[in-house]
PDB file of N, CA and C in Angstrom:
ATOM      1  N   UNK A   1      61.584  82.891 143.413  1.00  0.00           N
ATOM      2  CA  UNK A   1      62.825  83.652 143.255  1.00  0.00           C
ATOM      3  C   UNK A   1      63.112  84.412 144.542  1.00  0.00           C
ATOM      4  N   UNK A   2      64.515  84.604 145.105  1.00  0.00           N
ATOM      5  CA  UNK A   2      64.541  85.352 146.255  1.00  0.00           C
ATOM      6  C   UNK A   2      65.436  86.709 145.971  1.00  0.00           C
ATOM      7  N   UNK A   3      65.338  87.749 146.611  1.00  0.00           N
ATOM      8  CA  UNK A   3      65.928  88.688 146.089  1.00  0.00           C
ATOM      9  C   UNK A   3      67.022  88.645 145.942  1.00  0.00           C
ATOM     10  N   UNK A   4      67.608  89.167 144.970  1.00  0.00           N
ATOM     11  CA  UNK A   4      68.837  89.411 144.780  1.00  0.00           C
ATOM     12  C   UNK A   4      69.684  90.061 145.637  1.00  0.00           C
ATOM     13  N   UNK A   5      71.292  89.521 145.565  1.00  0.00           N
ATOM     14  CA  UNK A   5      72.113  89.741 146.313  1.00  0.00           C
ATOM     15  C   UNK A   5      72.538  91.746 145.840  1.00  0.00           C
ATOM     16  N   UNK A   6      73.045  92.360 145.851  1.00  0.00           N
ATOM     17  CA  UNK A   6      73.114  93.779 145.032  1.00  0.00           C
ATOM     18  C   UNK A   6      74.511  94.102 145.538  1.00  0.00           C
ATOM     19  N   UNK A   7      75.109  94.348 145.027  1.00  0.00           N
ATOM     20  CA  UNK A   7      76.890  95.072 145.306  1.00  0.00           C
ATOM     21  C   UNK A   7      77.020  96.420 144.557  1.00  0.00           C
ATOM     22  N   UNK A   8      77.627  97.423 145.119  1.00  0.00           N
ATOM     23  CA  UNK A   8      77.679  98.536 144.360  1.00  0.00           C
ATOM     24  C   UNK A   8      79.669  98.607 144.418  1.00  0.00           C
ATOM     25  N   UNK A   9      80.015  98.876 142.844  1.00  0.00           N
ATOM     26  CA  UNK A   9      80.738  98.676 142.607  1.00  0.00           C
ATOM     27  C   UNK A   9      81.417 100.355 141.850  1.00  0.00           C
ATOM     28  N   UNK A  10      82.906 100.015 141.957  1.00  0.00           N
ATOM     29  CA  UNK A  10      83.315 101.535 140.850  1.00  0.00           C
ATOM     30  C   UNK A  10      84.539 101.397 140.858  1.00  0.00           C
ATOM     31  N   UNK A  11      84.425 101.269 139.212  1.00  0.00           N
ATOM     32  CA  UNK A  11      85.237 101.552 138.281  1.00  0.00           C
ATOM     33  C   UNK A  11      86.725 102.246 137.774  1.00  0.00           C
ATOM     34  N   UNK A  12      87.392 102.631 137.801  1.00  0.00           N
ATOM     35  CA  UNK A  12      88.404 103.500 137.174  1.00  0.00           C
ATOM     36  C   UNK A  12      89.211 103.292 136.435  1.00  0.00           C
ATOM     37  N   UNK A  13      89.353 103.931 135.311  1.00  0.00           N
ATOM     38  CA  UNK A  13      90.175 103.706 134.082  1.00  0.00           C
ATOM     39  C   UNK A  13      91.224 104.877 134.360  1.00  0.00           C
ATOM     40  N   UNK A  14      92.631 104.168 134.462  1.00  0.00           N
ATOM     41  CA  UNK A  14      93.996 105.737 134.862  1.00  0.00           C
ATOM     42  C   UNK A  14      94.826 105.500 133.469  1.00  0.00           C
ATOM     43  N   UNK A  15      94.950 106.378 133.550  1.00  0.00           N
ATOM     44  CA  UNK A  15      95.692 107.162 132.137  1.00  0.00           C
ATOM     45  C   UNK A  15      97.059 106.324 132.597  1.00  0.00           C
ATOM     46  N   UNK A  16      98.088 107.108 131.494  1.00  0.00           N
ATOM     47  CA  UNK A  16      99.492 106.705 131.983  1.00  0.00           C
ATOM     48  C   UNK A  16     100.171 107.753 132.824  1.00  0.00           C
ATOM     49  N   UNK A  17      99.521 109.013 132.797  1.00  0.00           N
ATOM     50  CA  UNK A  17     100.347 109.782 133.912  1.00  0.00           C
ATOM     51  C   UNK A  17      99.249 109.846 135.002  1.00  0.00           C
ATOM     52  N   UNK A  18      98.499 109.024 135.099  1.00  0.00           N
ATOM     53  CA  UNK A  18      97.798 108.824 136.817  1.00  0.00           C
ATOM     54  C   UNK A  18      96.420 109.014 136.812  1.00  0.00           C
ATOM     55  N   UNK A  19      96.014 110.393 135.318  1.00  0.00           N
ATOM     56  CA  UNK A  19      94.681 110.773 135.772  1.00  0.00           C
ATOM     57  C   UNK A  19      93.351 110.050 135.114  1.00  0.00           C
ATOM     58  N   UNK A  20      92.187 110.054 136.045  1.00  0.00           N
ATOM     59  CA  UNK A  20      91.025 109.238 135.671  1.00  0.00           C
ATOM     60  C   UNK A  20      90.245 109.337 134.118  1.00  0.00           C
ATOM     61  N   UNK A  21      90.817 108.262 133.704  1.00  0.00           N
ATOM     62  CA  UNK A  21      90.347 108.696 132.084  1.00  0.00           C
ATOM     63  C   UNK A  21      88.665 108.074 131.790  1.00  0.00           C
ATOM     64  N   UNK A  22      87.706 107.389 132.504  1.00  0.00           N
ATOM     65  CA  UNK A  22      86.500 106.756 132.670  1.00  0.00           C
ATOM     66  C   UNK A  22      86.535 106.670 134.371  1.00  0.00           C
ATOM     67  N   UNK A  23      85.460 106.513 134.472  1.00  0.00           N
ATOM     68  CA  UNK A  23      85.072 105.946 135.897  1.00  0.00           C
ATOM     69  C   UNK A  23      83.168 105.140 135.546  1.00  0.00           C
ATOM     70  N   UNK A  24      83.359 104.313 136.269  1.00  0.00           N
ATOM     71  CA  UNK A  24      81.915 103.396 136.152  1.00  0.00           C
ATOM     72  C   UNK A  24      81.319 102.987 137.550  1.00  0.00           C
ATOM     73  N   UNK A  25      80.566 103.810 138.214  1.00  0.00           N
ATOM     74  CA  UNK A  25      79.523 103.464 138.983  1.00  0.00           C
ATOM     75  C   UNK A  25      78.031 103.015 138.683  1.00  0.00           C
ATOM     76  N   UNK A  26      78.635 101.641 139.312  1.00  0.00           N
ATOM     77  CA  UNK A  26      77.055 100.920 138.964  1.00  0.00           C
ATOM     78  C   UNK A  26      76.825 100.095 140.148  1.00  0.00           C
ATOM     79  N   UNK A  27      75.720  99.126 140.407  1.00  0.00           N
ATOM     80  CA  UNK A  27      74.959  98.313 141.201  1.00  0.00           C
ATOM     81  C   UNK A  27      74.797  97.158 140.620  1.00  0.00           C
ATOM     82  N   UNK A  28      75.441  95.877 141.045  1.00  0.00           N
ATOM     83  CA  UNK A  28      75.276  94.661 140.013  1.00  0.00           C
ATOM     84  C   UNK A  28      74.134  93.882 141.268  1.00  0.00           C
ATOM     85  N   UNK A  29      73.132  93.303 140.381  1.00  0.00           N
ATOM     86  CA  UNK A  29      72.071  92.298 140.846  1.00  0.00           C
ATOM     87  C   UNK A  29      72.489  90.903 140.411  1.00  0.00           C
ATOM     88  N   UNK A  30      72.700  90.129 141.663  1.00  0.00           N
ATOM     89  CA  UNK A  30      72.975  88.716 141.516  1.00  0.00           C
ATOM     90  C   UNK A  30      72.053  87.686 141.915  1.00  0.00           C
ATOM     91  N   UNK A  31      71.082  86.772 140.279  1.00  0.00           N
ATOM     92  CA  UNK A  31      70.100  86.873 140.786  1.00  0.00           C
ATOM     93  C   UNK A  31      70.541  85.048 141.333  1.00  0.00           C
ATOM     94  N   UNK A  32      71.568  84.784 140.846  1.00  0.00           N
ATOM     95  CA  UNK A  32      72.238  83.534 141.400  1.00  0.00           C
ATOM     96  C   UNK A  32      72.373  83.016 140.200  1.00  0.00           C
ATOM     97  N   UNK A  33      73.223  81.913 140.014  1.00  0.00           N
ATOM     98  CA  UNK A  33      73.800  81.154 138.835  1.00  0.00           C
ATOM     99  C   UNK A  33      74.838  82.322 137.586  1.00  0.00           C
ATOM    100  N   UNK A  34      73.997  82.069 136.362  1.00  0.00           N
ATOM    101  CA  UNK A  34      74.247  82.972 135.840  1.00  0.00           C
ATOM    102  C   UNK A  34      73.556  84.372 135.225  1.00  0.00           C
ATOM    103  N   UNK A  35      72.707  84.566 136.190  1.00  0.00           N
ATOM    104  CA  UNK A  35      71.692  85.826 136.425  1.00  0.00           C
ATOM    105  C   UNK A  35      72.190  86.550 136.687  1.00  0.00           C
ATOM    106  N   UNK A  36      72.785  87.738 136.062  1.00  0.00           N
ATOM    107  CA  UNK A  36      73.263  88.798 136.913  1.00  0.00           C
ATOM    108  C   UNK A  36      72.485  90.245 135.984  1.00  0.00           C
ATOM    109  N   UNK A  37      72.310  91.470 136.987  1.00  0.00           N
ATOM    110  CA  UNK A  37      71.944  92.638 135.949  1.00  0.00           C
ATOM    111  C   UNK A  37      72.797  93.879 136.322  1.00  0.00           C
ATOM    112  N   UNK A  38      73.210  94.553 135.703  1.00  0.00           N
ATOM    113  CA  UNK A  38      73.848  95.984 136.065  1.00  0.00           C
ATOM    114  C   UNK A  38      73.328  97.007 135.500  1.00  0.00           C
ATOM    115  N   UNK A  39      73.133  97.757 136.589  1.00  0.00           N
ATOM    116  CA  UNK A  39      72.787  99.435 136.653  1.00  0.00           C
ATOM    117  C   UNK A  39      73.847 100.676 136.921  1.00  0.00           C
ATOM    118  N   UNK A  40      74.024 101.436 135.729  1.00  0.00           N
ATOM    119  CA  UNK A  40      74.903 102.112 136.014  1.00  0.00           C
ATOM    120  C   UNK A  40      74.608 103.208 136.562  1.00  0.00           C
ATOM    121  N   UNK A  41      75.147 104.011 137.675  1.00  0.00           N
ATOM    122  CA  UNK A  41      74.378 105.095 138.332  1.00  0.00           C
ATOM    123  C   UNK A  41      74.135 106.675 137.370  1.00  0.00           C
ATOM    124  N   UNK A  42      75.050 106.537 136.518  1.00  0.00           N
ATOM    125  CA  UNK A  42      74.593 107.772 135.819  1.00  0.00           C
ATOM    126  C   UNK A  42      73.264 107.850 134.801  1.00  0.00           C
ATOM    127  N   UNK A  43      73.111 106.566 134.116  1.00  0.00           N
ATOM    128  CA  UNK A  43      71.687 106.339 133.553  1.00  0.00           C
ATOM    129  C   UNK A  43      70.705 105.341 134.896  1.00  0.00           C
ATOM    130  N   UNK A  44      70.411 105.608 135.836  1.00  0.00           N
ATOM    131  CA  UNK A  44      69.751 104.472 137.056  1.00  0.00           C
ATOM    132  C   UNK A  44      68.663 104.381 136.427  1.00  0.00           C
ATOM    133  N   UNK A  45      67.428 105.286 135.186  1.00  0.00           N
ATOM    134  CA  UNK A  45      66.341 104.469 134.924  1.00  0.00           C
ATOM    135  C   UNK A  45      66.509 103.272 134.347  1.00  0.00           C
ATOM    136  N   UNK A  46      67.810 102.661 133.763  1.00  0.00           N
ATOM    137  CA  UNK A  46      67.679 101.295 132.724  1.00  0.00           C
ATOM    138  C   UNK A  46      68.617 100.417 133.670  1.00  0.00           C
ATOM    139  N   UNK A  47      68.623  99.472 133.004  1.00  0.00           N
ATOM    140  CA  UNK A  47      69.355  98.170 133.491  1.00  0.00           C
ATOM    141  C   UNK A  47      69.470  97.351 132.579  1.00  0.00           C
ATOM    142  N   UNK A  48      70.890  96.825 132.537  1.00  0.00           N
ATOM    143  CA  UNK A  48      70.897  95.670 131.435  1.00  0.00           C
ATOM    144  C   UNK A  48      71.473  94.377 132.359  1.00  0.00           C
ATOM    145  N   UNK A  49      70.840  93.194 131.691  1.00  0.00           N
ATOM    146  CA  UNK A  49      70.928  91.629 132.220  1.00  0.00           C
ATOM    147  C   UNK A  49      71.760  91.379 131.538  1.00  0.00           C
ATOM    148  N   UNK A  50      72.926  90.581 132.130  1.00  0.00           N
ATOM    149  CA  UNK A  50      73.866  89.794 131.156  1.00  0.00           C
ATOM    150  C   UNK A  50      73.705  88.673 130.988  1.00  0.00           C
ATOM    151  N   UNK A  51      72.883  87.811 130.114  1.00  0.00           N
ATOM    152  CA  UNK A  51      72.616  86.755 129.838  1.00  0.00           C
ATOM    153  C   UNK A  51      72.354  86.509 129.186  1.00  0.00           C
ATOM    154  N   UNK A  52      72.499  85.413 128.599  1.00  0.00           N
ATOM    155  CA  UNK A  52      72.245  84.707 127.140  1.00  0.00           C
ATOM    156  C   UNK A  52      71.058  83.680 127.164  1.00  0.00           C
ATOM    157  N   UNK A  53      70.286  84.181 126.432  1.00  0.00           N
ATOM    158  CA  UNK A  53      68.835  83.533 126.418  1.00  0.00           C
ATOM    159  C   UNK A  53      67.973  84.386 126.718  1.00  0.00           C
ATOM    160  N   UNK A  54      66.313  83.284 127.105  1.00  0.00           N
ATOM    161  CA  UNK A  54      65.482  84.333 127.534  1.00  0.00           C
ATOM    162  C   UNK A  54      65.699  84.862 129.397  1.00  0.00           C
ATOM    163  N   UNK A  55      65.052  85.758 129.883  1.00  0.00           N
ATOM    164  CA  UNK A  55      65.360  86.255 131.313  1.00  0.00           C
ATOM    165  C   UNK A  55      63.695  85.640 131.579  1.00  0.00           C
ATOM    166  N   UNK A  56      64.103  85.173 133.132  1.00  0.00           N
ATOM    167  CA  UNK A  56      63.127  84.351 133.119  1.00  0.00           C
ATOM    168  C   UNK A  56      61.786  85.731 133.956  1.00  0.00           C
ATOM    169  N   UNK A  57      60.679  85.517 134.018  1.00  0.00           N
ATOM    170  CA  UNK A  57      59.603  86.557 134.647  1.00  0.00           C
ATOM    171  C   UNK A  57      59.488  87.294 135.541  1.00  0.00           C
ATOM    172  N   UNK A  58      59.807  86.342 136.428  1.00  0.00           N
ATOM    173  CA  UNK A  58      60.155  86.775 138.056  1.00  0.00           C
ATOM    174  C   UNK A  58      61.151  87.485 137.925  1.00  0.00           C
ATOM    175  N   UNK A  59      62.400  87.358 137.475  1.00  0.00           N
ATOM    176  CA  UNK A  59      63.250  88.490 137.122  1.00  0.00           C
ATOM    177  C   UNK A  59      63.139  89.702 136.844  1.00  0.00           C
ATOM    178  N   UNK A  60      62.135  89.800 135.439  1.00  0.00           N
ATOM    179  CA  UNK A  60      61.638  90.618 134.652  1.00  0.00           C
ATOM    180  C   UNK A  60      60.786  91.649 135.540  1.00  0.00           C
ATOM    181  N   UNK A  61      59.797  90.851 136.149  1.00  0.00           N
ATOM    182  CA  UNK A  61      58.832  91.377 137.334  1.00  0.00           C
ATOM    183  C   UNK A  61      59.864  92.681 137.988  1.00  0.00           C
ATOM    184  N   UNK A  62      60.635  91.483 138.988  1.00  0.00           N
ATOM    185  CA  UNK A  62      61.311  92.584 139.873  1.00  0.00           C
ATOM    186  C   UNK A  62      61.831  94.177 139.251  1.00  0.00           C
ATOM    187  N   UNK A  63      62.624  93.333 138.000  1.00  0.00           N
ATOM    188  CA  UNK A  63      63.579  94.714 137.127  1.00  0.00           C
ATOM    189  C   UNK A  63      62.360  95.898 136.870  1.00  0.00           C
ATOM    190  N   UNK A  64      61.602  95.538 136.547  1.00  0.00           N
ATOM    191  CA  UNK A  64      60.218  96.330 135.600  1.00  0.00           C
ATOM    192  C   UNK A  64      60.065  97.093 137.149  1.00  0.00           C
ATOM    193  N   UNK A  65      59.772  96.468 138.126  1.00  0.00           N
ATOM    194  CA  UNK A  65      59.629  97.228 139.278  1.00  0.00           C
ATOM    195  C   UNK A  65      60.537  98.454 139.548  1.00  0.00           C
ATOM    196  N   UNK A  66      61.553  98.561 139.430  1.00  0.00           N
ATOM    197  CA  UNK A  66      62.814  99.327 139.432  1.00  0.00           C
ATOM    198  C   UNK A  66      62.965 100.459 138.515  1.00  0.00           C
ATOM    199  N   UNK A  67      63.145 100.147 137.314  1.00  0.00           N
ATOM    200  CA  UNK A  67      63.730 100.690 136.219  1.00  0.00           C
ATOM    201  C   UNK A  67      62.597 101.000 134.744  1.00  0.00           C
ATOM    202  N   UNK A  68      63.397 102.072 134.479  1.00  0.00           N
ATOM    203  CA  UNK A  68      62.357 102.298 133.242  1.00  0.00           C
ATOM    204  C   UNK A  68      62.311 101.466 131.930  1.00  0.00           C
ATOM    205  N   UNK A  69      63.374 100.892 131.919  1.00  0.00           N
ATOM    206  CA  UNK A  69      64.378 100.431 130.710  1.00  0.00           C
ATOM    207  C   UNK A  69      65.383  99.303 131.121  1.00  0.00           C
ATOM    208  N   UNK A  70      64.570  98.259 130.389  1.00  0.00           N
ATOM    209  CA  UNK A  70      65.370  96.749 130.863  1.00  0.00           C
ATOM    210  C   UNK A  70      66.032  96.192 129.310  1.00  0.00           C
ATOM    211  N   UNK A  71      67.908  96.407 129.655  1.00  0.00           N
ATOM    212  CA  UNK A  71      68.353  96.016 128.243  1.00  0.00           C
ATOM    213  C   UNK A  71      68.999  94.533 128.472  1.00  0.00           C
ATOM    214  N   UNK A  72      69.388  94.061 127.400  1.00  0.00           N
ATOM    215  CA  UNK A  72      69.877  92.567 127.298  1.00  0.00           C
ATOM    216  C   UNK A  72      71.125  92.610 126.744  1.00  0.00           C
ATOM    217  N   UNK A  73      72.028  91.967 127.363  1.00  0.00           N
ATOM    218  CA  UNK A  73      73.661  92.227 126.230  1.00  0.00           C
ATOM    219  C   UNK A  73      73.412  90.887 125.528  1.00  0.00           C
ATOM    220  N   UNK A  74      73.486  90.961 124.319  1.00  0.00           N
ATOM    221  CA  UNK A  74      73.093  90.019 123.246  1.00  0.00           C
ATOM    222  C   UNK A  74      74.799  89.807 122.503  1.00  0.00           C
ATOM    223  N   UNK A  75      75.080  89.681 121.670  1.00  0.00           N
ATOM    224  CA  UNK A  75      75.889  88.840 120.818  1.00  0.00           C
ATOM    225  C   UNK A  75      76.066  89.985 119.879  1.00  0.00           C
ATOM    226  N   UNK A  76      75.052  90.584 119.469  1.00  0.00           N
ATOM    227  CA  UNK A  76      75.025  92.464 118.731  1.00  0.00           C
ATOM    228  C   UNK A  76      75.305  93.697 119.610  1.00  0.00           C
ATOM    229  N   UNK A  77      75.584  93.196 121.094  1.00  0.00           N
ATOM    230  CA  UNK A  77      75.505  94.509 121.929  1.00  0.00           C
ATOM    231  C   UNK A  77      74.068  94.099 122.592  1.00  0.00           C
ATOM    232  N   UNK A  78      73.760  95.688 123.617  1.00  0.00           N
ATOM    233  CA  UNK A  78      72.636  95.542 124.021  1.00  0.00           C
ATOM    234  C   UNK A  78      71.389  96.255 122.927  1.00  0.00           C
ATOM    235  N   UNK A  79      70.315  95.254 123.860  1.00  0.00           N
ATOM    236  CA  UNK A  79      68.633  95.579 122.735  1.00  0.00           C
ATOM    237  C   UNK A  79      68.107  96.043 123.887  1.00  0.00           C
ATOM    238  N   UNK A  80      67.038  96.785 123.755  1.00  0.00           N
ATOM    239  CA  UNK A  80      66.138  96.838 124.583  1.00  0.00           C
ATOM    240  C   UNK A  80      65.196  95.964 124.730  1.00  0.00           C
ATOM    241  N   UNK A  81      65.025  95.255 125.929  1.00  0.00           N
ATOM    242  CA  UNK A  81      63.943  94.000 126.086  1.00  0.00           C
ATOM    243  C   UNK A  81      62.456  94.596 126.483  1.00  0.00           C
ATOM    244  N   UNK A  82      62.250  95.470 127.428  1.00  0.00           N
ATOM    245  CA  UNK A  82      61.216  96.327 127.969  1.00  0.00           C
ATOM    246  C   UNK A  82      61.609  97.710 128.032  1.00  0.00           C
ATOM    247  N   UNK A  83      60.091  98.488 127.557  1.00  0.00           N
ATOM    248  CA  UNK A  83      60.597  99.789 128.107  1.00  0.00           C
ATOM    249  C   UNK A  83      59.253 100.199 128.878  1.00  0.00           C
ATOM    250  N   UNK A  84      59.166 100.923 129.762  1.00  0.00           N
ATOM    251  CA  UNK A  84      57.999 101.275 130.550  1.00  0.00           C
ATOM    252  C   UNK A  84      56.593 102.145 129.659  1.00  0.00           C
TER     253      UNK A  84
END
């Protein structure tokens, strides 16, 4: 596996008279194909993978390295897959 590509990205949700009604700062990990994980900066111990299926080890490895809390967006929302 080679490291992931990482983009830090943000968000804004504007009202109808202009002002910021959400904002979302996060860090998306692209681990290529359809691997991707996002970290949002206001919770940075967790991370959730968007993928359907299992996440393969080497993945897992790296994330576990990082984060306290590795979630999965599933079909119910997110689960928690690992927690430290």
């Amino acid at each position: 596996m080679t490291t992931p590509a990482i983009t830090h990205l943000r968000d804004l949700v504007i009202d109808d008279a202009g002002q910021v009604e959400q904002e979302y700062n996060y860090l998306v990990y692209d681990f290529g194909g359809d691997m991707i994980a996002r970290a949002y900066l206001d919770t940075s111990h967790r991370v959730a993978v968007m993928r359907a299926g299992p996440v393969p080890e080497a993945v897992l490895a790296y994330l576990r390295a990082r984060f306290d809390v590795i979630d999965q967006l599933g079909p119910t929302g997110y689960q928690s897959i690992w927690t430290a």
